[in-house]
N, C-alpha and C. Protein backbone atom coordinates (compact mmCIF):
# COMPACT_ATOMS: atom_id res chain seq x y z
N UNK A 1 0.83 -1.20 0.00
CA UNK A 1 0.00 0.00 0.00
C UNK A 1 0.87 1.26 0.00
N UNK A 2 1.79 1.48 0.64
CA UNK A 2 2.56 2.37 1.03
C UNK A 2 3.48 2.37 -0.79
N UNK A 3 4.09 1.96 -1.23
CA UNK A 3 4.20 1.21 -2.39
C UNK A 3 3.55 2.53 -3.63
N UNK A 4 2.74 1.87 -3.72
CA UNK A 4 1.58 2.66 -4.22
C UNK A 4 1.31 4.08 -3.93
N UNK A 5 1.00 4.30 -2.69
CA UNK A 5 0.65 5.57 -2.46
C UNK A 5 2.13 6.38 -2.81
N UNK A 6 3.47 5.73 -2.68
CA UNK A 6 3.90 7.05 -2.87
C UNK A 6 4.27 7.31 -4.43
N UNK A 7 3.95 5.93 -5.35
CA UNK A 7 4.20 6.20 -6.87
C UNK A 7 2.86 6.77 -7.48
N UNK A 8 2.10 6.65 -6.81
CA UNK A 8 0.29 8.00 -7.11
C UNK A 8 1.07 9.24 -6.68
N UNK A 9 1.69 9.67 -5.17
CA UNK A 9 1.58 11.21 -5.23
C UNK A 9 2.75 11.51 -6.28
N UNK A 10 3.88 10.33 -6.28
CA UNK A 10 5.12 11.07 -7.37
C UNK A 10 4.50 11.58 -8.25
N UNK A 11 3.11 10.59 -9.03
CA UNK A 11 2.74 11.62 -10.24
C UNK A 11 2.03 12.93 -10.18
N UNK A 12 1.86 13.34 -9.12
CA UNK A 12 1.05 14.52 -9.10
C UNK A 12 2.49 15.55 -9.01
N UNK A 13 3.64 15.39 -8.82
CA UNK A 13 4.69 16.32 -8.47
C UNK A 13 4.54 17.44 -9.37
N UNK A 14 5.37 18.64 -9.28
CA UNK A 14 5.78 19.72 -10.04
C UNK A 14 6.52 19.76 -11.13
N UNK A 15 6.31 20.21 -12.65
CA UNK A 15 7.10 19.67 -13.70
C UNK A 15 8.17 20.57 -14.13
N UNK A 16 8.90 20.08 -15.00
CA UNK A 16 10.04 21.25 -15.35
C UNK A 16 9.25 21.56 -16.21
N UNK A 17 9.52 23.09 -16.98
CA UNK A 17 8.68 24.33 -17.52
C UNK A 17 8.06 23.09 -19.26
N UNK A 18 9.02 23.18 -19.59
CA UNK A 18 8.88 22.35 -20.83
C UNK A 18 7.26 20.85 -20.95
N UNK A 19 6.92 20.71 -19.30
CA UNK A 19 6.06 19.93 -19.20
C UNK A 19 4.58 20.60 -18.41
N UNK A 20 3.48 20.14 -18.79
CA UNK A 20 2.29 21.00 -17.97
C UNK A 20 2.26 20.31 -16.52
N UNK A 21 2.05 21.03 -15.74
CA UNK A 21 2.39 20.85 -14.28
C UNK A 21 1.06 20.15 -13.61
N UNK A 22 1.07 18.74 -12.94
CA UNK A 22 -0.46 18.22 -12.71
C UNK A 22 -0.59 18.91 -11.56
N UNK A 23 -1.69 18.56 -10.78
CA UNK A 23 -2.42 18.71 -9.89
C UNK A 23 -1.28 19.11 -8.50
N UNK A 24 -1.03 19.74 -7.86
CA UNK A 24 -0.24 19.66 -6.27
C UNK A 24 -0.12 20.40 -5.00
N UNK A 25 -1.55 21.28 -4.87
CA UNK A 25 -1.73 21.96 -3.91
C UNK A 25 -2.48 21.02 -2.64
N UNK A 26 -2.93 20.21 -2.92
CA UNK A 26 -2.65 19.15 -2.10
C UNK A 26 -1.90 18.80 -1.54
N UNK A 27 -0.83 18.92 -1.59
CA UNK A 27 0.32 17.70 -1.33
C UNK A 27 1.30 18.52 -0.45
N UNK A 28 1.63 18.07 0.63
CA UNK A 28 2.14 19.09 1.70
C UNK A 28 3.97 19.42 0.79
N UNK A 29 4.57 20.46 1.89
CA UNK A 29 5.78 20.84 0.83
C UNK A 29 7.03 19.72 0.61
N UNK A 30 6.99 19.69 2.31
CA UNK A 30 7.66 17.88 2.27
C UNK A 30 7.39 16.74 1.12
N UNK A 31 6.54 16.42 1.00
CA UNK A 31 6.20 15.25 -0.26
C UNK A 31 6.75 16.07 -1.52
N UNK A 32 6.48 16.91 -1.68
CA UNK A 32 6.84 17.65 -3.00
C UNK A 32 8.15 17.67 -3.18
N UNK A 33 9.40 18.02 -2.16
CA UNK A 33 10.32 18.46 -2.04
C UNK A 33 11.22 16.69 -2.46
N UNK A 34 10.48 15.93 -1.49
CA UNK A 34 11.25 14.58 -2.22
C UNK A 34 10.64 13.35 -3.43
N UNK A 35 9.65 14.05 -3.48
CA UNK A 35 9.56 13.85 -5.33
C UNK A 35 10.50 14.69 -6.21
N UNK A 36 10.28 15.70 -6.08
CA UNK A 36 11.49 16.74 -6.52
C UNK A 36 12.92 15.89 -6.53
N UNK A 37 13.74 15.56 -5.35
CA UNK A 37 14.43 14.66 -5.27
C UNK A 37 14.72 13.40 -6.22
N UNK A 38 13.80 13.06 -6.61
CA UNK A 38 14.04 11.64 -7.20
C UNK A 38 13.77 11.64 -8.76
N UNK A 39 13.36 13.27 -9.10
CA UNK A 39 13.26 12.81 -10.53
C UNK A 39 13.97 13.19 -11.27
N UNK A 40 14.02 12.47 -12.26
CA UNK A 40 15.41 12.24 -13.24
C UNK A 40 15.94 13.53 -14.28
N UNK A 41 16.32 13.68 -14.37
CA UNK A 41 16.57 15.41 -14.96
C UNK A 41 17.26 14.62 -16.54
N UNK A 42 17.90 13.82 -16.56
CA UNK A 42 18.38 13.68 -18.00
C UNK A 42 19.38 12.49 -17.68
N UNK A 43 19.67 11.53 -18.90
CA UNK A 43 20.47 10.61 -18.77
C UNK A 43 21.52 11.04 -20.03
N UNK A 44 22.45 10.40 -19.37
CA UNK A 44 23.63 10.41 -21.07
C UNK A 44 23.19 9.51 -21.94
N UNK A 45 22.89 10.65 -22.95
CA UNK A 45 22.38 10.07 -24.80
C UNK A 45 20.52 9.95 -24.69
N UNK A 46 20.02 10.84 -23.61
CA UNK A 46 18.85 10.95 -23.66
C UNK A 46 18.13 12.42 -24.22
N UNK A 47 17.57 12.04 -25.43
CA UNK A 47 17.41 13.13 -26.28
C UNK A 47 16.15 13.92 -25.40
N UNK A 48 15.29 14.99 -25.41
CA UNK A 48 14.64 15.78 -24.52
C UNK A 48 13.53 14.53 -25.20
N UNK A 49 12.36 14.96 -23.77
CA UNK A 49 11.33 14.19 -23.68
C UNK A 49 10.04 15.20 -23.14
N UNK A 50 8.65 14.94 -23.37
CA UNK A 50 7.51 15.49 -23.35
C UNK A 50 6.93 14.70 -21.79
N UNK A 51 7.58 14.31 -20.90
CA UNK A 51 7.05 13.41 -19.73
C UNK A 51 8.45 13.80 -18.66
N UNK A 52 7.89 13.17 -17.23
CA UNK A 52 8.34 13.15 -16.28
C UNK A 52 8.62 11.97 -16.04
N UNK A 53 10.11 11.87 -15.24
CA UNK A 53 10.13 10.30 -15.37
C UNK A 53 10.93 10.06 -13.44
N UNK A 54 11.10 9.54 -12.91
CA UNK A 54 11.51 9.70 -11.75
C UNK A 54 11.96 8.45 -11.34
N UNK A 55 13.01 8.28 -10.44
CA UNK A 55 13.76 7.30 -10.34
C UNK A 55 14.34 6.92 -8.82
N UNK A 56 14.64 5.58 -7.65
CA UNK A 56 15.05 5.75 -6.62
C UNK A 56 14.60 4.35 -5.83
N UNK A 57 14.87 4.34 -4.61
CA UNK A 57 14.35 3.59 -4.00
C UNK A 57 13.35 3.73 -3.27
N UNK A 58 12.51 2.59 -2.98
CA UNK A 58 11.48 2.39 -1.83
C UNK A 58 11.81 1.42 -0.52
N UNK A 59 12.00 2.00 0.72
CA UNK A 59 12.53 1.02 1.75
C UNK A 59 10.77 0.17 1.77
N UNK A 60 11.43 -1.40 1.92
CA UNK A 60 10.32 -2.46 2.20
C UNK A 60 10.37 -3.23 3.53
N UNK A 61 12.02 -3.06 4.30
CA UNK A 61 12.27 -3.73 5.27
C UNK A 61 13.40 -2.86 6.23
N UNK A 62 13.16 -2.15 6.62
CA UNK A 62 14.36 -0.90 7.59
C UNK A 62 15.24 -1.69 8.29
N UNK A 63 14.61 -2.48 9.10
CA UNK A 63 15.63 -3.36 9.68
C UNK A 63 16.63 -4.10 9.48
N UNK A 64 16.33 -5.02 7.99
CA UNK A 64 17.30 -5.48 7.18
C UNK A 64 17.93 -4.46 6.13
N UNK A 65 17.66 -3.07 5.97
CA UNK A 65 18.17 -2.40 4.86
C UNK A 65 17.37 -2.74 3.50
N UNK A 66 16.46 -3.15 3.45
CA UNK A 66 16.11 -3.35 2.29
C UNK A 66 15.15 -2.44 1.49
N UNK A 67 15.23 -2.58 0.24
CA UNK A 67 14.22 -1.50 -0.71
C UNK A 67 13.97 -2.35 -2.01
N UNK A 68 13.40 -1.82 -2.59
CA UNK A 68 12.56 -1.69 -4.30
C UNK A 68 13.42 -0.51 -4.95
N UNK A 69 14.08 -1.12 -5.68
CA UNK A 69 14.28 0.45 -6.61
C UNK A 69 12.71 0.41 -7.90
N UNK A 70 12.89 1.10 -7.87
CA UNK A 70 11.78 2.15 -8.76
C UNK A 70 11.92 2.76 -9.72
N UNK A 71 11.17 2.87 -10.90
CA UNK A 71 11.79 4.04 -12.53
C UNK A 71 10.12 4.13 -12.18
N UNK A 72 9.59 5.32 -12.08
CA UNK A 72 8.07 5.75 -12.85
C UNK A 72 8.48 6.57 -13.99
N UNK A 73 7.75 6.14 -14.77
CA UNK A 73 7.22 7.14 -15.94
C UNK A 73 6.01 7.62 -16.25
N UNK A 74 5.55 9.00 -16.10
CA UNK A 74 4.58 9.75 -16.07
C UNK A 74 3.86 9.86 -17.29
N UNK A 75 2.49 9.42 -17.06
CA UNK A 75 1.64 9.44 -18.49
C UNK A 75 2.37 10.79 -19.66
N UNK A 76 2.11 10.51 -20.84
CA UNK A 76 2.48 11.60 -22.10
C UNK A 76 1.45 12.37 -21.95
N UNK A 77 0.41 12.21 -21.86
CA UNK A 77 -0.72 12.94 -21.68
C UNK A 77 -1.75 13.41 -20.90
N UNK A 78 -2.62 14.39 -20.39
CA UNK A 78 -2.98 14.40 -18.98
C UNK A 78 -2.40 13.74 -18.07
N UNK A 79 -1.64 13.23 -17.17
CA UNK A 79 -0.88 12.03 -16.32
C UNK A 79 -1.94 12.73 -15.51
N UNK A 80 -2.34 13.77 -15.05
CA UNK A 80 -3.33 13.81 -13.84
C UNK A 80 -4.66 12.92 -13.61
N UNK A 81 -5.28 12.69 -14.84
CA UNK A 81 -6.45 11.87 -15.14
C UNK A 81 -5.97 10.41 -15.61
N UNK A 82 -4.55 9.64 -15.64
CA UNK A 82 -4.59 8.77 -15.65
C UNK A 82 -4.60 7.85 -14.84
N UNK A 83 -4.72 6.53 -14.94
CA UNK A 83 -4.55 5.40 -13.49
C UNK A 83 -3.11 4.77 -13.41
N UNK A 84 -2.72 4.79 -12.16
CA UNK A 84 -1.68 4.41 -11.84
C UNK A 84 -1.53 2.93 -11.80
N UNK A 85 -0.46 2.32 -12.85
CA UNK A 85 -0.02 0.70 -13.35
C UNK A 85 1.29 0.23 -12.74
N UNK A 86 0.85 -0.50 -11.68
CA UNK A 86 2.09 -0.85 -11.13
C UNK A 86 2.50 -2.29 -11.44
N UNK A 87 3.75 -2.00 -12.56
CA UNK A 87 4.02 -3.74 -12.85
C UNK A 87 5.60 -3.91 -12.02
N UNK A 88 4.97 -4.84 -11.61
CA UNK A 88 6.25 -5.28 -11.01
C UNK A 88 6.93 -6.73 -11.46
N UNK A 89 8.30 -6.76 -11.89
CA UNK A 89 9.44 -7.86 -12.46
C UNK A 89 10.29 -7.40 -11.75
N UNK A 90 11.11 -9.24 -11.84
CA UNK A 90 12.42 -8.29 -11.61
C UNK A 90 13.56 -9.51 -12.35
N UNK A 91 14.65 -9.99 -11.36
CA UNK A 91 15.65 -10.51 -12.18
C UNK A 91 16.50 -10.00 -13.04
N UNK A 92 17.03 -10.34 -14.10
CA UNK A 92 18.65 -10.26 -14.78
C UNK A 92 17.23 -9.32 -16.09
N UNK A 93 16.11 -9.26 -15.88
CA UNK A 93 15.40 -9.44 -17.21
C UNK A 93 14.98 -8.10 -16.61
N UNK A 94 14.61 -7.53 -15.65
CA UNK A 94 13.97 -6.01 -15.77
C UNK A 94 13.85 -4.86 -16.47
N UNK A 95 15.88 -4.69 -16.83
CA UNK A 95 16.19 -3.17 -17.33
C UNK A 95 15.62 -3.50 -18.61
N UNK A 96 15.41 -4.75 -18.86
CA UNK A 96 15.19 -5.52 -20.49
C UNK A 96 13.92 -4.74 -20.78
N UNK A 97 13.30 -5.18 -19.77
CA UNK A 97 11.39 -4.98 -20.36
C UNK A 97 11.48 -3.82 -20.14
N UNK A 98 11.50 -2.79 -19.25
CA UNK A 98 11.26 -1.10 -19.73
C UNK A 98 11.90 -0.84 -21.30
N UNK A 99 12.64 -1.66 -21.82
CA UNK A 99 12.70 -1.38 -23.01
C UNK A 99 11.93 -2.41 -24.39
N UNK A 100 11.56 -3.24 -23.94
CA UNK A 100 10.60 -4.09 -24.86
C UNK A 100 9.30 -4.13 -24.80
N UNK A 101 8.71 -5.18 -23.75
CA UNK A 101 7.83 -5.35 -23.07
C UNK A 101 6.63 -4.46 -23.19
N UNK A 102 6.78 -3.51 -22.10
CA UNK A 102 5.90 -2.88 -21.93
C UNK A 102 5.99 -0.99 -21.45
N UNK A 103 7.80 -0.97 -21.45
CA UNK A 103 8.00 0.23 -21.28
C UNK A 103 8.17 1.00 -22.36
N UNK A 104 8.52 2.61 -21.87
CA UNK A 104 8.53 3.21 -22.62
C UNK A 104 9.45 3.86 -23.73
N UNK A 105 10.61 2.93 -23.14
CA UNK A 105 12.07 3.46 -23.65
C UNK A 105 12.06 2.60 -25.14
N UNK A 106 13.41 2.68 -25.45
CA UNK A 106 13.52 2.20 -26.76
C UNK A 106 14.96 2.46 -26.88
N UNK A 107 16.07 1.61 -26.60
CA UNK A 107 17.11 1.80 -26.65
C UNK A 107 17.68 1.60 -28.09
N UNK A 108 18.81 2.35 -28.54
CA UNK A 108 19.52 1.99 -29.81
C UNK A 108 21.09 2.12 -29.45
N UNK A 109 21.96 1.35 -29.36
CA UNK A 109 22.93 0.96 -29.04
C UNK A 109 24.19 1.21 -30.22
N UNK A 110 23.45 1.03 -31.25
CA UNK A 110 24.64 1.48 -32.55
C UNK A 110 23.70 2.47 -33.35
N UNK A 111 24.54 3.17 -34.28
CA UNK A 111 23.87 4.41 -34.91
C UNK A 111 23.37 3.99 -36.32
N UNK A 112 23.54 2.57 -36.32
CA UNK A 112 22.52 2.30 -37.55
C UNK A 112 21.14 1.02 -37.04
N UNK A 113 20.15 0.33 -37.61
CA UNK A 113 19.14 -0.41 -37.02
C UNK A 113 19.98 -1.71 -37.87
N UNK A 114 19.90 -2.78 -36.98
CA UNK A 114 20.14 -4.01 -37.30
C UNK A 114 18.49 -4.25 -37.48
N UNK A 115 18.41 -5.72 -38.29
CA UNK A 115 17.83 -6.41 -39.19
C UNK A 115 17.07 -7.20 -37.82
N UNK A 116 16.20 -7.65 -37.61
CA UNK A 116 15.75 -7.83 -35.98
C UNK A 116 15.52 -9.64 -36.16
N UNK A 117 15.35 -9.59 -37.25
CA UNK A 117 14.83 -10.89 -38.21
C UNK A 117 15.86 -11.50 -38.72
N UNK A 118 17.12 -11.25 -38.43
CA UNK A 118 18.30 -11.78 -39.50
C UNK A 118 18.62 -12.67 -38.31
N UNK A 119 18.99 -13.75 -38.71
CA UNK A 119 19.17 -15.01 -37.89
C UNK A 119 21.51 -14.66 -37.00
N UNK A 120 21.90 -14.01 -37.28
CA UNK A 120 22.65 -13.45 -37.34
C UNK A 120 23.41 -11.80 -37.17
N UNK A 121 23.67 -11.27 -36.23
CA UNK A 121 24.20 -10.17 -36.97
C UNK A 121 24.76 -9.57 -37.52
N UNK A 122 25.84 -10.95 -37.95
CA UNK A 122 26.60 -10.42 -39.40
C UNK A 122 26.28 -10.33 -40.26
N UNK A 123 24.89 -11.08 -40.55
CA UNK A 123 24.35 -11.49 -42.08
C UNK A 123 24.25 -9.88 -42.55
């Protein structure tokens, strides 16, 4: 639950100018201040983007040190009126699916497109 509630208020946070700003007079200054905190300002070789994307951990166990790391990515469109989808994977296969699956990325690794279908990538 806790989980949840705090990847719902991340999306209500404050946007940089370039994005329309949702809903957040609600939300006391504290919550704001560490959403603020956690969201991602730019990666190396990340061309500008129309969304908010935010990144970090969630403690699940204090005692043992433990957490969830976390990537949200904020709807493209209204994100205020959308519903919050929490999929959770994990394993050697995670960073995989934000880029296949079901996320939103789309990595390109060399500056030309390989053949996706070629049994080979030398062919």
């Amino acid at each position: 639950l806790f989980l949840f509630l705090f990847l719902l208020s991340t999306a209500l946070c404050f946007a940089p100018t370039a994005v329309q700003p949702a809903a957040t007079a609600a939300l006391p200054q504290d919550v704001l201040l560490r959403q603020e905190a956690d969201r991602v300002v730019g990666l190396p070789g990340q061309p500008p983007v129309k969304f908010r994307h935010y990144a970090g951990y969630v403690t699940v166990d204090e005692t043992r040190g433990r957490a969830l790391f976390y990537w949200f990515f904020e709807a493209t469109k209204k994100p205020e009126e959308k519903p919050l989808l929490l999929w959770l994977n994990g394993g050697k296969t995670s960073m995989h699916d934000i880029q296949s699956n079901t996320g939103i990325c789309c990595l390109i690794v060399f500056s030309f497109l390989m053949n996706s279908t070629s049994p080979s990538p030398s062919v």
